[in-house]
Protein backbone atom coordinates (compact mmCIF):
# COMPACT_ATOMS: atom_id res chain seq x y z
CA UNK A 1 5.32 24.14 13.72
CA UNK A 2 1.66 24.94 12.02
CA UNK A 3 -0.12 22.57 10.88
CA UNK A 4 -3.11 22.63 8.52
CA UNK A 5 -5.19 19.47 9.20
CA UNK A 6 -8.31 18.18 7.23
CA UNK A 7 -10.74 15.67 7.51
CA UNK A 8 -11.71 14.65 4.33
CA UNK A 9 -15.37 13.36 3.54
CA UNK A 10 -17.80 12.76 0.36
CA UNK A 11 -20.17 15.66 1.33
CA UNK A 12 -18.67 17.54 4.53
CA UNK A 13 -15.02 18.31 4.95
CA UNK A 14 -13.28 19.64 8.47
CA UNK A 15 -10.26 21.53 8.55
CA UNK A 16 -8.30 23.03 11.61
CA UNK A 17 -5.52 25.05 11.33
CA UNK A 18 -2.96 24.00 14.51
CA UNK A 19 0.32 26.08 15.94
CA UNK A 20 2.47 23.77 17.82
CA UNK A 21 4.45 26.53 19.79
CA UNK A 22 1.18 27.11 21.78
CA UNK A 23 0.63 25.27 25.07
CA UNK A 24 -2.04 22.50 24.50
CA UNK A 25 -5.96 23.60 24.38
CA UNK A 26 -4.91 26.50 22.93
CA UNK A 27 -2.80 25.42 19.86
CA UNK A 28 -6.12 25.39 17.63
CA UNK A 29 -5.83 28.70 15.77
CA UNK A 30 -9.28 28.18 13.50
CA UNK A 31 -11.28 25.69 12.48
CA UNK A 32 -14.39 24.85 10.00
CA UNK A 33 -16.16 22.64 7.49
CA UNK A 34 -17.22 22.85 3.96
CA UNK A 35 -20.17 21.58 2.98
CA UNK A 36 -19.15 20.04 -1.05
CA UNK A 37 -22.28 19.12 -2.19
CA UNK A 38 -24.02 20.12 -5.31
CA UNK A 39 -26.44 22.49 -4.72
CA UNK A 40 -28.71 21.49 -7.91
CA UNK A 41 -29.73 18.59 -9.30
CA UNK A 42 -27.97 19.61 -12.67
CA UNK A 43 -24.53 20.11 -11.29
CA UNK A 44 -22.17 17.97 -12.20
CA UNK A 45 -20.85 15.90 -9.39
CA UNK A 46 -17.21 16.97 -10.01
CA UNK A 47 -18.33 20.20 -8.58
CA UNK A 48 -17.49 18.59 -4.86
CA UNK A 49 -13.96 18.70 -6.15
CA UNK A 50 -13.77 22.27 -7.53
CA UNK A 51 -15.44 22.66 -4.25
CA UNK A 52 -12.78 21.75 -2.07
CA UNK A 53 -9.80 22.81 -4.18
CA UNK A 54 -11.56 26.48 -3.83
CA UNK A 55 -11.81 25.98 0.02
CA UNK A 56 -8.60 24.67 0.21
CA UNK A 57 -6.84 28.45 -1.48
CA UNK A 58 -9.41 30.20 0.25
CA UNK A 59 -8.67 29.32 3.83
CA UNK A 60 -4.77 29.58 3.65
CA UNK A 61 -5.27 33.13 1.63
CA UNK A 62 -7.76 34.35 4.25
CA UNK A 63 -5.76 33.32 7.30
CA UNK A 64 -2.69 34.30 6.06
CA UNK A 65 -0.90 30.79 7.76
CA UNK A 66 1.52 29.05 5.75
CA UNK A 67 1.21 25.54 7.17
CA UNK A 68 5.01 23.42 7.81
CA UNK A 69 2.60 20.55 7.17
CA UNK A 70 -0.33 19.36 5.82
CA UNK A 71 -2.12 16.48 7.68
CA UNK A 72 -4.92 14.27 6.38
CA UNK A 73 -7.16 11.49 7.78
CA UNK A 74 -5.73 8.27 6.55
CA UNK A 75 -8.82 5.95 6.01
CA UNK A 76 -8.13 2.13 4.61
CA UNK A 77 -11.52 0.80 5.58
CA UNK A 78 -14.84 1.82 4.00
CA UNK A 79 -17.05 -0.76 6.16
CA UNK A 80 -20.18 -0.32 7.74
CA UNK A 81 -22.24 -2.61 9.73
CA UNK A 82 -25.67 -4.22 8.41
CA UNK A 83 -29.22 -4.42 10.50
CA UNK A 84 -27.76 -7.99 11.04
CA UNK A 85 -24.34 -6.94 12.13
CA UNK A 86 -22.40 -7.99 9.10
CA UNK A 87 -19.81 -5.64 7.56
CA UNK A 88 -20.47 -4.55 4.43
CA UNK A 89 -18.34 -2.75 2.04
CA UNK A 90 -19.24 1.04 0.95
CA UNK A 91 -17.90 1.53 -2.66
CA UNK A 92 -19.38 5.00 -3.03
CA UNK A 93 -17.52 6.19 0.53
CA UNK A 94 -14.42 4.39 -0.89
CA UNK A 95 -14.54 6.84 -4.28
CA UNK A 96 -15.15 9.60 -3.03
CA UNK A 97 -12.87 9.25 -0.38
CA UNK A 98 -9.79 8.22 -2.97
CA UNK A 99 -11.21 12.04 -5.09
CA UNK A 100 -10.91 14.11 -2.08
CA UNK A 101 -7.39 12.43 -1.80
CA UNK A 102 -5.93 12.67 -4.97
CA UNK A 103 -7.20 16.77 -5.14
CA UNK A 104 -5.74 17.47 -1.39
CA UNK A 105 -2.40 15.98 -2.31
CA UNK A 106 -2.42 17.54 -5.83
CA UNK A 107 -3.13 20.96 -4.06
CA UNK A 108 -0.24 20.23 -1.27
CA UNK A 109 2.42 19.22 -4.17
CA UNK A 110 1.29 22.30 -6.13
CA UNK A 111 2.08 24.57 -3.23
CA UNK A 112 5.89 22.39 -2.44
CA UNK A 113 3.75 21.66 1.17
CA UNK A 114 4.87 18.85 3.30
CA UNK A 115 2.28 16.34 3.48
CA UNK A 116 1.21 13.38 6.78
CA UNK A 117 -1.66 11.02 6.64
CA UNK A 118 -2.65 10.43 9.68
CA UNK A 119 -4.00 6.67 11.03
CA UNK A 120 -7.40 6.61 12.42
CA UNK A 121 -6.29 5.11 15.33
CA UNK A 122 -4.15 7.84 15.79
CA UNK A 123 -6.81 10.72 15.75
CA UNK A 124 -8.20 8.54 18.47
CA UNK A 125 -5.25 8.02 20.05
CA UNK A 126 -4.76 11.66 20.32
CA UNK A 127 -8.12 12.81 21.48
CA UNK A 128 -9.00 10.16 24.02
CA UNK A 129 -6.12 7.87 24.24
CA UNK A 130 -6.76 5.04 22.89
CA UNK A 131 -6.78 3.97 19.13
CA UNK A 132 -10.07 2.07 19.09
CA UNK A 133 -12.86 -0.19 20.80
CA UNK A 134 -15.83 0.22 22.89
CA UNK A 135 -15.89 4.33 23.64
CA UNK A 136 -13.92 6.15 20.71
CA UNK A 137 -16.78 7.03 18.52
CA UNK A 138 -17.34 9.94 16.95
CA UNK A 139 -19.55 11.40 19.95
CA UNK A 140 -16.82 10.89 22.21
CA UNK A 141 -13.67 13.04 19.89
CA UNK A 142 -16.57 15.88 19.47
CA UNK A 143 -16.86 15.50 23.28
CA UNK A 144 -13.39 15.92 24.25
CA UNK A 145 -12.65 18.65 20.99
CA UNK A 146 -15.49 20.45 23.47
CA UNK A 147 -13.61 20.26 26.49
CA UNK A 148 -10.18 20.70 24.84
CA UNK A 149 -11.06 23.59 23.08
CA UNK A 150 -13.81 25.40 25.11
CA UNK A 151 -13.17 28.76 23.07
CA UNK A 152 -13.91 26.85 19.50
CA UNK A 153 -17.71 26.10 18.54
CA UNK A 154 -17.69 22.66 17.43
CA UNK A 155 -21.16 22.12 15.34
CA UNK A 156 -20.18 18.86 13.38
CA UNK A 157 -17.58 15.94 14.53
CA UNK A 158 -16.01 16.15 11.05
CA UNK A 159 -14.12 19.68 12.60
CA UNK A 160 -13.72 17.69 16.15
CA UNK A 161 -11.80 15.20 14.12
CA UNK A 162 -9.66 17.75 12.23
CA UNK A 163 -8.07 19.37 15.14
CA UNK A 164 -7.25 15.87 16.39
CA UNK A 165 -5.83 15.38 13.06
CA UNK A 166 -3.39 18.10 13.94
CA UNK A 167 -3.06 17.47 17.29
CA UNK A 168 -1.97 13.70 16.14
CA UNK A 169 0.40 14.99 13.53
CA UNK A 170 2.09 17.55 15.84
CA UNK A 171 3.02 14.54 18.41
CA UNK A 172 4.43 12.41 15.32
CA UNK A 173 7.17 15.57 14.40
CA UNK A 174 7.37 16.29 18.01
CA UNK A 175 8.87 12.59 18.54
CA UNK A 176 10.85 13.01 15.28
CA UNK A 177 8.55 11.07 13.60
């Protein structure tokens, strides 16, 4: 089973592309991320969208991989934490999030692709097993996408968290999930 897994975000995207026939640490075929944002002032910001949709035909056409699934991050909570500690919603994160959505699954359903969110807990889950609390930060998925994938230069976490993507959606079919 392939799997082409993305982490979406408002200005910097990670995909990984994922063949489940391959022994683990070396199931990650290729991997990236796309840097969406505007590049002028006078863009539009609806150009992050063309963006992606762009990256999203070039990567398939230029690896040639026809994917059995497409897997996404699955985020419900767009929270972050105060100087004081309290929680605060993040409205922008939460719109941009919901665009990046509504393109990916608009470009899987053009192309008749199968299509998985996956759980944040279950990205963390898969690369350090355990869904959440005290040590599952980003730092610590780019840490053990390093050592899982020696062979793959991992410069951002948002490409650390797209192979885990994959690696997360690969266990769900491979339990007949």
């Amino acid at each position: 089973m392939k799997v082409f897994a993305v982490a979406l975000g408002s200005r910097l995207v990670g995909w990984a592309v994922l063949d489940g026939a391959l022994r683990p640490g070396r199931e990650l075929l290729s991997a990236g991320v796309w840097d969406l944002q505007p590049t002028a002032r006078t863009q539009s910001p609806g150009v992050r969208w063309l963006r992606l949709r762009a990256n999203l035909d070039n990567v398939l056409d230029v690896s040639g991989i026809r994917p059995d699934v497409v897997a996404y991050e699955e985020v419900r909570n767009h929270t972050s934490r105060t100087a004081g500690g309290r929680p605060t919603f993040n409205v922008n994160a939460a719109h941009a999030y919901g665009a990046s959505e509504g393109c990916l699954l608009a470009w899987v359903a053009a192309r008749g692709l199968e299509v998985v969110s996956v759980p944040v807990a279950e990205i963390k889950r898969a690369a350090l097993g355990k869904g959440g609390g005290k040590g599952t930060g980003k730092a610590e998925v780019l840490a053990a996408a390093r050592a899982r994938w020696p062979h793959h230069r991992f410069h951002t976490d948002d490409v650390a968290d797209a192979g885990y993507i994959g690696v997360a959606a690969l266990t769900l079919f491979n339990q007949g999930g």
